[in-house]
Structures are given as C-alpha cells and as structure tokens.
Protein backbone atom coordinates (compact mmCIF):
# COMPACT_ATOMS: atom_id res chain seq x y z
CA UNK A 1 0.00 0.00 0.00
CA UNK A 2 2.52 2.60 0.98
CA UNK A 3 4.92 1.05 -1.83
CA UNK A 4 2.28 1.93 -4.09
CA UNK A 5 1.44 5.27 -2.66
CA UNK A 6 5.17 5.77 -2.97
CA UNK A 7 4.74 4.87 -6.57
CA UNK A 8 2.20 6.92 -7.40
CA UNK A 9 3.95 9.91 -5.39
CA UNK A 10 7.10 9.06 -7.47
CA UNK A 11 4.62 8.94 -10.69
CA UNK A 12 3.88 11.86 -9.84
CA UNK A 13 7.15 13.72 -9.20
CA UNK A 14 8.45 12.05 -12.58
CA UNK A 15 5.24 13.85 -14.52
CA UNK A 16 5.88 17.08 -12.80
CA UNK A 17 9.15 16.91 -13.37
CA UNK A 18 8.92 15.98 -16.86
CA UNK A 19 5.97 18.42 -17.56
CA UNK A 20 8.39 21.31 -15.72
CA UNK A 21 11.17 20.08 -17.69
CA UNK A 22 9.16 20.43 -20.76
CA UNK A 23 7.70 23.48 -20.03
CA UNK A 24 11.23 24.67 -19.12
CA UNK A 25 12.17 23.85 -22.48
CA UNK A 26 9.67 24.89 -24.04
CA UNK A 27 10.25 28.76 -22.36
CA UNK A 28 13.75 28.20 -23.45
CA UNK A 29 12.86 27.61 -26.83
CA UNK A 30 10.54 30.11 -27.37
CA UNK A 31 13.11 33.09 -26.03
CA UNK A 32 15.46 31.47 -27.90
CA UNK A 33 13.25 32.07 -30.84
CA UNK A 34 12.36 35.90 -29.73
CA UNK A 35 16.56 36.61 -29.30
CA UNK A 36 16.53 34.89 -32.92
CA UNK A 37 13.96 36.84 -33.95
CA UNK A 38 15.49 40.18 -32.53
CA UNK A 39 18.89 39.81 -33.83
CA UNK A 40 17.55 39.03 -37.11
CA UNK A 41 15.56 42.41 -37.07
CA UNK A 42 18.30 44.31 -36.06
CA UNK A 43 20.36 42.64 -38.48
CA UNK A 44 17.70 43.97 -41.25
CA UNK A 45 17.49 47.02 -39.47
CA UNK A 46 21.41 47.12 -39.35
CA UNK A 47 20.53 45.91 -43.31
CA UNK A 48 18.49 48.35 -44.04
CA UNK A 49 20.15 51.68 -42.38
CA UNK A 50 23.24 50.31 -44.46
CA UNK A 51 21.07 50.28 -47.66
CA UNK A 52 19.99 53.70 -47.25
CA UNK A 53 23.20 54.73 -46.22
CA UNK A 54 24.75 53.17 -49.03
CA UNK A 55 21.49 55.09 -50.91
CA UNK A 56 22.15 58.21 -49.46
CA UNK A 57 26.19 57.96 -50.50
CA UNK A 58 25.00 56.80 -53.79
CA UNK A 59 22.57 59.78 -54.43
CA UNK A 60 25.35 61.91 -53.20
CA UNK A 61 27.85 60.78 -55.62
CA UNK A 62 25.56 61.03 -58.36
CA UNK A 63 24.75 64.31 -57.74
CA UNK A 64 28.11 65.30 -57.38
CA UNK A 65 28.84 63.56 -60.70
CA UNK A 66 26.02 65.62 -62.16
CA UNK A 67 27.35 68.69 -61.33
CA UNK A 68 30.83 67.80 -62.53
CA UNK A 69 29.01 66.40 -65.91
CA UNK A 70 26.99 69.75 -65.71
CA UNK A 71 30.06 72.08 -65.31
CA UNK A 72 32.32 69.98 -67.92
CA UNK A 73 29.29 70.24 -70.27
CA UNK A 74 28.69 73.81 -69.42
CA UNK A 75 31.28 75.44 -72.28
CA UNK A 76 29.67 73.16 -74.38
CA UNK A 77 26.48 74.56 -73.84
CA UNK A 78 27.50 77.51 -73.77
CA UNK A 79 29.19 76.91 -77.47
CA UNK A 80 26.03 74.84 -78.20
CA UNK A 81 23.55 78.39 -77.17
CA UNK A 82 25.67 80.87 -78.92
CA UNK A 83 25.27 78.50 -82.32
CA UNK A 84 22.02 78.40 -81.54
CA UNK A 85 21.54 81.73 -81.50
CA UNK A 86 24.03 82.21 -84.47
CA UNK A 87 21.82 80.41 -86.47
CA UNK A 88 18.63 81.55 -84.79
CA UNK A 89 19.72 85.03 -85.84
CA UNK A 90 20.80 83.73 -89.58
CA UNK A 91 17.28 82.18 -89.58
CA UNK A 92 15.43 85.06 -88.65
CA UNK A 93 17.90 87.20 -91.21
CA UNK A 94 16.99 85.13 -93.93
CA UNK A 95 13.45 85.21 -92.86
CA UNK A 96 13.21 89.14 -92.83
CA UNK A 97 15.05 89.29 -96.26
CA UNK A 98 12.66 86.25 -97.61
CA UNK A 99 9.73 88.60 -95.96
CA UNK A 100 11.24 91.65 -97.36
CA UNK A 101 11.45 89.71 -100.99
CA UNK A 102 8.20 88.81 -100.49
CA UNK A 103 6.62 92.40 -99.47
CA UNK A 104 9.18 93.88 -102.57
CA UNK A 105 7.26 91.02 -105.09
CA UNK A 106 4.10 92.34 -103.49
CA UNK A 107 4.28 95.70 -104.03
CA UNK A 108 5.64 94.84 -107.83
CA UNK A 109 2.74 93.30 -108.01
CA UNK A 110 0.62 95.74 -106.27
CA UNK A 111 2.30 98.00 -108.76
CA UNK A 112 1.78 95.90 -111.77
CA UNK A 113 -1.76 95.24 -110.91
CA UNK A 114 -2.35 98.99 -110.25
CA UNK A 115 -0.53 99.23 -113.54
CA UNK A 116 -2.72 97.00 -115.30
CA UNK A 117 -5.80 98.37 -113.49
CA UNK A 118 -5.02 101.62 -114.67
CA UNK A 119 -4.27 100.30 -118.72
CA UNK A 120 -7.69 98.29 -118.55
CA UNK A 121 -8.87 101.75 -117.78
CA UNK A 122 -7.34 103.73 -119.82
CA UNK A 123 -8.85 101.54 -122.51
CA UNK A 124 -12.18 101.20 -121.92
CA UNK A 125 -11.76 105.16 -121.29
CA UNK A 126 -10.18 104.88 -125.22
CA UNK A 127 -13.15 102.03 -125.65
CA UNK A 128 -15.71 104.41 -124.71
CA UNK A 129 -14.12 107.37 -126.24
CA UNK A 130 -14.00 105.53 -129.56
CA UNK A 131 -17.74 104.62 -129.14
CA UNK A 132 -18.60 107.62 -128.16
CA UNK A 133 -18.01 109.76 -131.00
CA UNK A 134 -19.52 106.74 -133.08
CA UNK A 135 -22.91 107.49 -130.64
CA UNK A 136 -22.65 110.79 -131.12
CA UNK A 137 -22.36 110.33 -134.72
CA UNK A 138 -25.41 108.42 -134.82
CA UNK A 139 -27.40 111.24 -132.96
CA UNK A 140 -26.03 114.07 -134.91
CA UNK A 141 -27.28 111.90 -137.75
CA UNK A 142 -30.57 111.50 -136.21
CA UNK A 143 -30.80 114.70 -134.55
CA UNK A 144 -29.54 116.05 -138.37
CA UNK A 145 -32.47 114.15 -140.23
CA UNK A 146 -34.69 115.17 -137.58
CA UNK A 147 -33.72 118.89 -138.47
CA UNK A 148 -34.04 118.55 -141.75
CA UNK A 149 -37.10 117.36 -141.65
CA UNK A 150 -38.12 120.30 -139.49
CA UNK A 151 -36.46 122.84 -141.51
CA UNK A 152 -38.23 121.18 -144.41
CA UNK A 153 -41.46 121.29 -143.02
CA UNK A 154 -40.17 124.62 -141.79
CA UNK A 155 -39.22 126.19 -144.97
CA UNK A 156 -42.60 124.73 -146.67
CA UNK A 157 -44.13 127.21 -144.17
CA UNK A 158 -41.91 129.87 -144.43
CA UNK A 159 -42.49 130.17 -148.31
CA UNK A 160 -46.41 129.73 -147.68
CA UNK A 161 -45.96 132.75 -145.83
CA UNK A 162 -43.48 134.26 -147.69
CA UNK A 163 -46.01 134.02 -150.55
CA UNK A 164 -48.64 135.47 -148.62
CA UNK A 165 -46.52 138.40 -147.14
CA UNK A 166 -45.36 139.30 -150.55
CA UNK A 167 -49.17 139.21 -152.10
CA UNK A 168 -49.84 141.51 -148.66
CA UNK A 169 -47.05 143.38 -149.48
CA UNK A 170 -48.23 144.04 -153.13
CA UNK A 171 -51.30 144.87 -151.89
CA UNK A 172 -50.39 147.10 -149.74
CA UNK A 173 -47.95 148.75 -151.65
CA UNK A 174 -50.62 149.28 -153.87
CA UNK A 175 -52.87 151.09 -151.62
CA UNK A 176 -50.00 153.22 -150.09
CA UNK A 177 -49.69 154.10 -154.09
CA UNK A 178 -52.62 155.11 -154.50
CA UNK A 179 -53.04 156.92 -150.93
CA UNK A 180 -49.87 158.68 -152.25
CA UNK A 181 -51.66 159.92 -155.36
CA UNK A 182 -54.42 160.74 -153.13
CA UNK A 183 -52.34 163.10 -151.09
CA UNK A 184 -50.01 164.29 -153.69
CA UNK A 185 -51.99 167.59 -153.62
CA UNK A 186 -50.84 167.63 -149.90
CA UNK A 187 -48.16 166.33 -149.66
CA UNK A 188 -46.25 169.59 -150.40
CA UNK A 189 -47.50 171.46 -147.98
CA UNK A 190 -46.85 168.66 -145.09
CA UNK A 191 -43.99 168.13 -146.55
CA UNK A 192 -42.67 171.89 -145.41
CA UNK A 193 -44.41 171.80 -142.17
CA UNK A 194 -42.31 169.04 -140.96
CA UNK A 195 -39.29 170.50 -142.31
CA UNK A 196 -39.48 173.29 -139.90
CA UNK A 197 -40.45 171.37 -137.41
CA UNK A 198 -37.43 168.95 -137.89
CA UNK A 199 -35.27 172.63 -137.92
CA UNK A 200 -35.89 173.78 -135.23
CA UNK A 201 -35.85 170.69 -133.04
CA UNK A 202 -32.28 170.43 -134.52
CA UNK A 203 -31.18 174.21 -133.52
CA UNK A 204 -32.42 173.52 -129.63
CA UNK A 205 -30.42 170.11 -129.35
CA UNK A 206 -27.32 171.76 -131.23
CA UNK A 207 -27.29 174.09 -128.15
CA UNK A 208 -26.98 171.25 -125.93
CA UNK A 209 -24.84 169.36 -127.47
CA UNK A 210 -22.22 171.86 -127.44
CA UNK A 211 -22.46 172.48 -123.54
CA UNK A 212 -21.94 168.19 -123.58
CA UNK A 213 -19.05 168.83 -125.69
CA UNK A 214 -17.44 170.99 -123.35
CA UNK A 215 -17.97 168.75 -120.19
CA UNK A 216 -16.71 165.86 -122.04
CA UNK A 217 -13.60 168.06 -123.42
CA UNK A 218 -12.43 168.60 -119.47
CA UNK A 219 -13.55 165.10 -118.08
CA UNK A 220 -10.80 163.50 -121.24
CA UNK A 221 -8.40 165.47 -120.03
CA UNK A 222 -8.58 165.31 -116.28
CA UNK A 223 -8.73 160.71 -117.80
CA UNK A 224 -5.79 161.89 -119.55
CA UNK A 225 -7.37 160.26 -122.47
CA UNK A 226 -5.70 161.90 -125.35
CA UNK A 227 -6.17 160.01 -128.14
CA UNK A 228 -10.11 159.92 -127.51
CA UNK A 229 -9.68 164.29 -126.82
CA UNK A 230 -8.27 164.17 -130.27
CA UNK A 231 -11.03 162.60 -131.90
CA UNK A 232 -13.29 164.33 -130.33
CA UNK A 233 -11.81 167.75 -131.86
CA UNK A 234 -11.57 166.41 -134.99
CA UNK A 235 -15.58 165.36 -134.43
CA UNK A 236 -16.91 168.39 -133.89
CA UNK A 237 -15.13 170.26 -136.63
CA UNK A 238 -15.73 167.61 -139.42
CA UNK A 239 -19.52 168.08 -137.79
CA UNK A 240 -20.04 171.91 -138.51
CA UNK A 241 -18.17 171.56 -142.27
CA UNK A 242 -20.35 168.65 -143.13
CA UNK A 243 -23.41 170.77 -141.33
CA UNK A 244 -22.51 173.80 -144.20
CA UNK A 245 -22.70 170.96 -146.95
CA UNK A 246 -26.02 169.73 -146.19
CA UNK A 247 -27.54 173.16 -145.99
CA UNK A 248 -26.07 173.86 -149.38
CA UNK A 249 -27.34 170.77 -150.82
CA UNK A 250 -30.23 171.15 -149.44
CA UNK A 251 -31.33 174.50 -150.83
CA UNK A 252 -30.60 173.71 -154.13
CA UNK A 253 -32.43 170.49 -154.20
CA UNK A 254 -35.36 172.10 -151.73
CA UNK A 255 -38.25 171.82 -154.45
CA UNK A 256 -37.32 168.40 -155.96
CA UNK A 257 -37.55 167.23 -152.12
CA UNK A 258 -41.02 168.97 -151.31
CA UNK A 259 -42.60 167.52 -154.58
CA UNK A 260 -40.85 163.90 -154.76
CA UNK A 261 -43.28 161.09 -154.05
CA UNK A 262 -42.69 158.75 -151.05
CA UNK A 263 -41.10 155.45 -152.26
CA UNK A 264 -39.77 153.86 -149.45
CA UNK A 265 -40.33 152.44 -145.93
CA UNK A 266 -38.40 151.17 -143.28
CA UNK A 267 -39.70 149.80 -139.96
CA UNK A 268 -38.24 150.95 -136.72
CA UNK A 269 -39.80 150.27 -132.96
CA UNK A 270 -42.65 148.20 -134.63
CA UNK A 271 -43.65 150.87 -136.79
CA UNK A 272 -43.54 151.59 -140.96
CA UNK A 273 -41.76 155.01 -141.88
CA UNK A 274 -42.25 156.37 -145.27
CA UNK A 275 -39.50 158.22 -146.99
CA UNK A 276 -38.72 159.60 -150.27
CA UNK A 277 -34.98 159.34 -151.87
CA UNK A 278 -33.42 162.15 -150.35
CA UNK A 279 -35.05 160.76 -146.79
CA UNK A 280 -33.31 156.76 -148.11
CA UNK A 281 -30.18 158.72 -149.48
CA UNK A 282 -29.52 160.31 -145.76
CA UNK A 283 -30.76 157.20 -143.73
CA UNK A 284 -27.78 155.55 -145.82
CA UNK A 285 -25.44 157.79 -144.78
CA UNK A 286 -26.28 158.21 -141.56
CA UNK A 287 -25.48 154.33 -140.93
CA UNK A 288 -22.17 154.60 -143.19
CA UNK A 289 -20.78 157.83 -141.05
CA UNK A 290 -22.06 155.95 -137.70
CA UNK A 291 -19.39 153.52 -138.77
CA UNK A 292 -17.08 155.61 -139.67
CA UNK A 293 -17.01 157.57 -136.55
CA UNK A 294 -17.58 154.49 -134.51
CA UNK A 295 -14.30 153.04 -135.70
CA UNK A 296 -12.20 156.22 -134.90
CA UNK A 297 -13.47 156.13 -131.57
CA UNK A 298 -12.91 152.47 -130.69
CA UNK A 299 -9.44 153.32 -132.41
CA UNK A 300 -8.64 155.98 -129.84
CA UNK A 301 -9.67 154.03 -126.63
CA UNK A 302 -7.67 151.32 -127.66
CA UNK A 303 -4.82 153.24 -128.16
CA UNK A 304 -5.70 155.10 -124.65
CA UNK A 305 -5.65 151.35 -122.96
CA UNK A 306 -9.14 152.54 -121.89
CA UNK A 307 -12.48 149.88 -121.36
CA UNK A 308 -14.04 149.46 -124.34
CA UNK A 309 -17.82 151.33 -123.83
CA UNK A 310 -19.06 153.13 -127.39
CA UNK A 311 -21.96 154.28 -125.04
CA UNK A 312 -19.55 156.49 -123.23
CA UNK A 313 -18.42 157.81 -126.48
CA UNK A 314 -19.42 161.77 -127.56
CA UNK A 315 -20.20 160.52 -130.98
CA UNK A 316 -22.04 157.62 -129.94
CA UNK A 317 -24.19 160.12 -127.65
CA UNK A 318 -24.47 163.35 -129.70
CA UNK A 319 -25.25 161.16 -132.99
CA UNK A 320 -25.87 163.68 -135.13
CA UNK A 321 -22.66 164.03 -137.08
CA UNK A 322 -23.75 164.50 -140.73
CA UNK A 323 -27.47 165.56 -139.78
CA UNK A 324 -28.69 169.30 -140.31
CA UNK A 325 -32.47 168.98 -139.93
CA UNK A 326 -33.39 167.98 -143.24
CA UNK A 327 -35.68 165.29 -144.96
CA UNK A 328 -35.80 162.98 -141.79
CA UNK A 329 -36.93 162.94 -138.58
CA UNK A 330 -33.70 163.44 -135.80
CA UNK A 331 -34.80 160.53 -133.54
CA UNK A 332 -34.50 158.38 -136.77
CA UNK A 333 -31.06 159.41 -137.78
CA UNK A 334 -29.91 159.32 -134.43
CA UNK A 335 -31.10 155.13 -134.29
CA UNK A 336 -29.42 154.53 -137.38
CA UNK A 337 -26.18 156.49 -136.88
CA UNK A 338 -25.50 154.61 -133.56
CA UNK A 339 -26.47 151.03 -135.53
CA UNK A 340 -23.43 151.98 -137.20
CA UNK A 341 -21.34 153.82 -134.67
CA UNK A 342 -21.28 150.53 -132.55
CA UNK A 343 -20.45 148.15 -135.27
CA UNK A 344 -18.04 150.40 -136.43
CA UNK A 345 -16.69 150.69 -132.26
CA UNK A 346 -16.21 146.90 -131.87
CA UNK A 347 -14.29 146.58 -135.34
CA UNK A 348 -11.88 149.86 -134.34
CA UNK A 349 -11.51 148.66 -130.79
CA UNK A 350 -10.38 144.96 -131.58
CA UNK A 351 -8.57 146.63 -134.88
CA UNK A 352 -10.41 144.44 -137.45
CA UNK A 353 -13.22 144.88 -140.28
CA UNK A 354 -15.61 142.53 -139.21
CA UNK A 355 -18.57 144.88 -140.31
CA UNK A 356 -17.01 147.39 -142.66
CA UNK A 357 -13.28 148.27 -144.98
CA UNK A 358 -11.21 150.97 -145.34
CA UNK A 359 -10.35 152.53 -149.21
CA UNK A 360 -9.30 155.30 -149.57
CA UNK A 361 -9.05 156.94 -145.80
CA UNK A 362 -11.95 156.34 -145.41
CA UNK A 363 -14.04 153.53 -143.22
CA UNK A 364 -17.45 152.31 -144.80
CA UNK A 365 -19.51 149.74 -143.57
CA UNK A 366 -20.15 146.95 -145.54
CA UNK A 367 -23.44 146.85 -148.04
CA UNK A 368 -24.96 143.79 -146.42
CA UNK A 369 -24.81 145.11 -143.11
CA UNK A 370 -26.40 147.90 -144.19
CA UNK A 371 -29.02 146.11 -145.93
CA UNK A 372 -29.73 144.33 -142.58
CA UNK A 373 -29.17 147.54 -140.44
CA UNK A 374 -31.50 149.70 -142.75
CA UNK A 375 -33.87 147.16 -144.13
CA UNK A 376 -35.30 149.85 -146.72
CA UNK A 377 -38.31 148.56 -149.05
CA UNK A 378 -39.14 149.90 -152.62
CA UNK A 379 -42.78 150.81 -152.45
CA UNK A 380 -43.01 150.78 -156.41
C-alpha cells in the first residue's frame, strides 16, 4: 500500500518533473526564438540603415557627378547656345530678307496690278471714247435728219408765208400808191411843215450838245485820255463843215424834195416810216458815217488802254454828225447812226473789219450790213 502510494507519489514527481522540464524547455525555446527573432531584425534594421546609407552615398555621388558632368558640359552649352543663336539670328535674317522679298514682289505686283488696273482703264476710257463719238455720230445723224425734216417742213411754211406776205405786201404797196396819189396835192405842204419842225428841233439840241461837248472836253483830259480828246476835236469840226454841206445841198435840191413822191419804208420800234430818196439817201449815210465815226473812236480808246464802252463815247451820244435837220426825222437818224457807230466801235476797238473796210481813208460799212441795219423797201 505505501509502496504503491510511494509509486504513485514518485509517478507523480516524474510527470511534474517531466511536464516542468518540458515546459522549461519549451520557455527556453521560445526566447530562444524571440533573441533569434530580434537579432535578425536588427540585423535587417542594421541591413536596411546600411542600404539607405549606401542610398544616401549613392545619391550623393551622383549628384556630385552631375554637377561635374553639368560644369564639364557647361562650355559646351554655352558653345552649343551661342550657335544656336548664331543660327537663330541667320534664320530670322533670312526670314526678314525672304519677308522683305516677299513684301518687294508684293508691291511689284501691287504696282503691276495697279498698272494693269489703270491700262484696262485707260482703254475702256479709249473704248468708250472711240464709241462715243460713233454714238454721237449716230445722234447728230438723227438729230440732223430730224432737223431737216423740221427745216423742211419749216421752210414749206416759211415760203407759204413768204407768198402770202409778198401778195400783202403788193397789196399794200398798192394802196399806199394810191393813198400817195391821193395826197399828192398835200403832200407839199406837209412836206414843209415838218421841215421846220425837224429845224428847229435840230437848232435847240445843237445848243446842248455843245455844252456836252465841253464837259466831255475837261472830263478826257482830267482821264488823260488823249487820243479819244483828239477825236473828239476832230468830231466836232468835221460836224459843222459837213453841217454847211447839207444846208447847201439842201437848198438847191429844196423843191425836188417837197414835190418827190414817197417810195420807201423802213420799220423801226414796230412801226412803218415812209420816206422819199433824199429821206433813203440820208438814212444811208447816216449808218455809213455811224461807222465811220464808230471806228475812230474804238481806235482811240484802244490806243488810250481805256475799257471798251461806245456808249460812253461823244459821238455815240451826240449822234448827229452829218445831220442838219433835213428830210428825216432826228430821232431816226440818231437810231441809225448809232447802228453803225457801234459796229463800227467793236471793229476799231479789236482793230479788225468785221462789219465794214477801209479805201481810200476812209471807213465804210459793208453793203450787207447795211441792208440788214436799214432794211429799206421799194414801195413801187
């Protein structure tokens, strides 16, 4: 019993033992394991601070090798920058003398299109010019036919009328013919009454003419106007010798004048004037000396450098050179001598002989201007 309680107790101390060895054991192991464990992560600590040191040197050296590859390469890139920019600056040379080439060739052909702008122009100007005259060639010719068939249908009228003017004018002449015979037993008598008349009308403007003459005498020669003062002279004495002429003529020819029949007219301000030969002989002359004295007083203004005006003339106002009174009214001689007296102005003035020649000293105005000035008809 006790031998087997021994046993048991012995049992027992062999488990426990065993057990505490093998829990023993097993605590040994397992900080065995942990010290293993430790050392082996310091060791890859130890590792691993070595790796990044050996990193860190790494970088280090790199970078200083950088910057040793960065300063030898430096000149280089340097040399490499200025080349660069040599040939950056050719570049943009040849580029400004290609864009200057280009903006030369453009204005050429700015030019050459301007150029040929201007030629297309210029000939459809020449185009249009050359059609143009062709145009107005064809409405001339139009306009022309157009005319002429007016002028046509215009002259077909104008010798209707003609024809029916002239048959008037027969006519008329005919009555006037025979009113003439009808007052021949008159006409003497009126004749001689008008002659007096006409005289003494003649003797009260002669008076005032010569106080005009002297007022024009001292305004020429305050103008200084000398070669007009000289005409003016010679005016007024050719005026008084040709005045003693008429009144010669005239009383030697005084009957044939109070019997002779009227046989002309003449139409001035809208009105017929009858006239006998001596009446036509002196409305002649009164035209012919207008131009005459006309042409000597154009002559001295021009040669006085003065405006030409034959209204501010003495002969063109007096205009009674070559008149006396006799066979015609004064107001009629006086229209007719300044018809002349301007003519004859305008032909002196500009020194040519438009309306009139010269023959023998003298100036006479031309016998189809007179015609057209006088416009006598024949009443026979």
């Amino acid at each position: 019993m006790n031998v087997n309680v021994l046993k048991r107790v012995v049992v027992a101390f062999v488990i426990s033992g065993v057990l505490l060895t093998g829990a023993s054991m097993a605590a040994g192991a397992q900080e065995n394991q942990d010290k293993q464990q430790r050392k082996q992560q310091r060791k890859t600590e130890q590792q691993q601070t070595a790796q990044q040191q050996a990193s860190q040197k790494q970088e280090k050296q790199q970078r200083k090798q950088q910057v040793q590859t960065e300063q030898r390469q430096q000149p280089n890139k340097q040399q490499e920058t200025q080349a660069a920019q040599k040939q950056a600056n050719r570049q943009q040379r040849q580029q400004e003398a290609q864009a200057a080439q280009q903006q030369q060739q453009s204005e050429q052909q700015s030019q050459a299109a301007r150029k040929q702008a201007k030629q297309q122009r210029q000939q459809q100007q020449t185009q249009a010019a050359q059609q143009q005259p062709i145009k107005q060639q064809r409405q001339q010719q139009d306009q022309a036919a157009q005319q002429q068939q007016q002028s046509e249908a215009a002259q077909r009228q104008a010798n209707r009328q003609q024809r029916q003017q002239e048959a008037q004018a027969v006519q008329q002449r005919q009555q006037e013919a025979q009113a003439v015979q009808q007052r021949s037993g008159n006409g003497r008598q009126q004749r001689v009454e008008q002659q007096q008349i006409r005289q003494t009308q003649y003797r009260e403007q002669l008076a005032q003419q010569q106080s005009l003459l002297q007022q024009r005498t001292s305004q020429l020669q305050q103008q200084r106007r000398m070669s007009q003062y000289r005409y003016q002279q010679q005016y007024w004495q050719s005026l008084r010798q040709i005045r003693l002429q008429n009144e010669r003529y005239y009383n030697s020819n005084r009957n044939s004048y109070f019997y002779a029949a009227s046989n002309y007219r003449y139409l001035r301000g809208g009105s017929y004037y009858q006239t006998n030969q001596y009446g036509a002989n002196l409305l002649r002359q009164a035209v012919n000396y207008g131009y005459e004295q006309g042409y000597r007083s154009g002559q001295a203004d021009r040669q006085d450098r003065w405006n030409s005006s034959y209204q501010d003339s003495y002969g063109y106002q007096d205009a009674n050179y070559g008149y006396s009174g006799y066979y015609v009214d004064q107001g009629d001689y006086n229209h007719y001598f300044r018809e002349g007296f301007r003519r004859g102005y305008e032909d002196g003035y500009d020194s040519r002989h438009q309306y009139g020649s010269y023959s023998n000293g003298r100036y006479s105005i031309l016998g189809a201007v007179l015609s057209a000035v006088l416009n006598l008809e024949s009443l026979r």
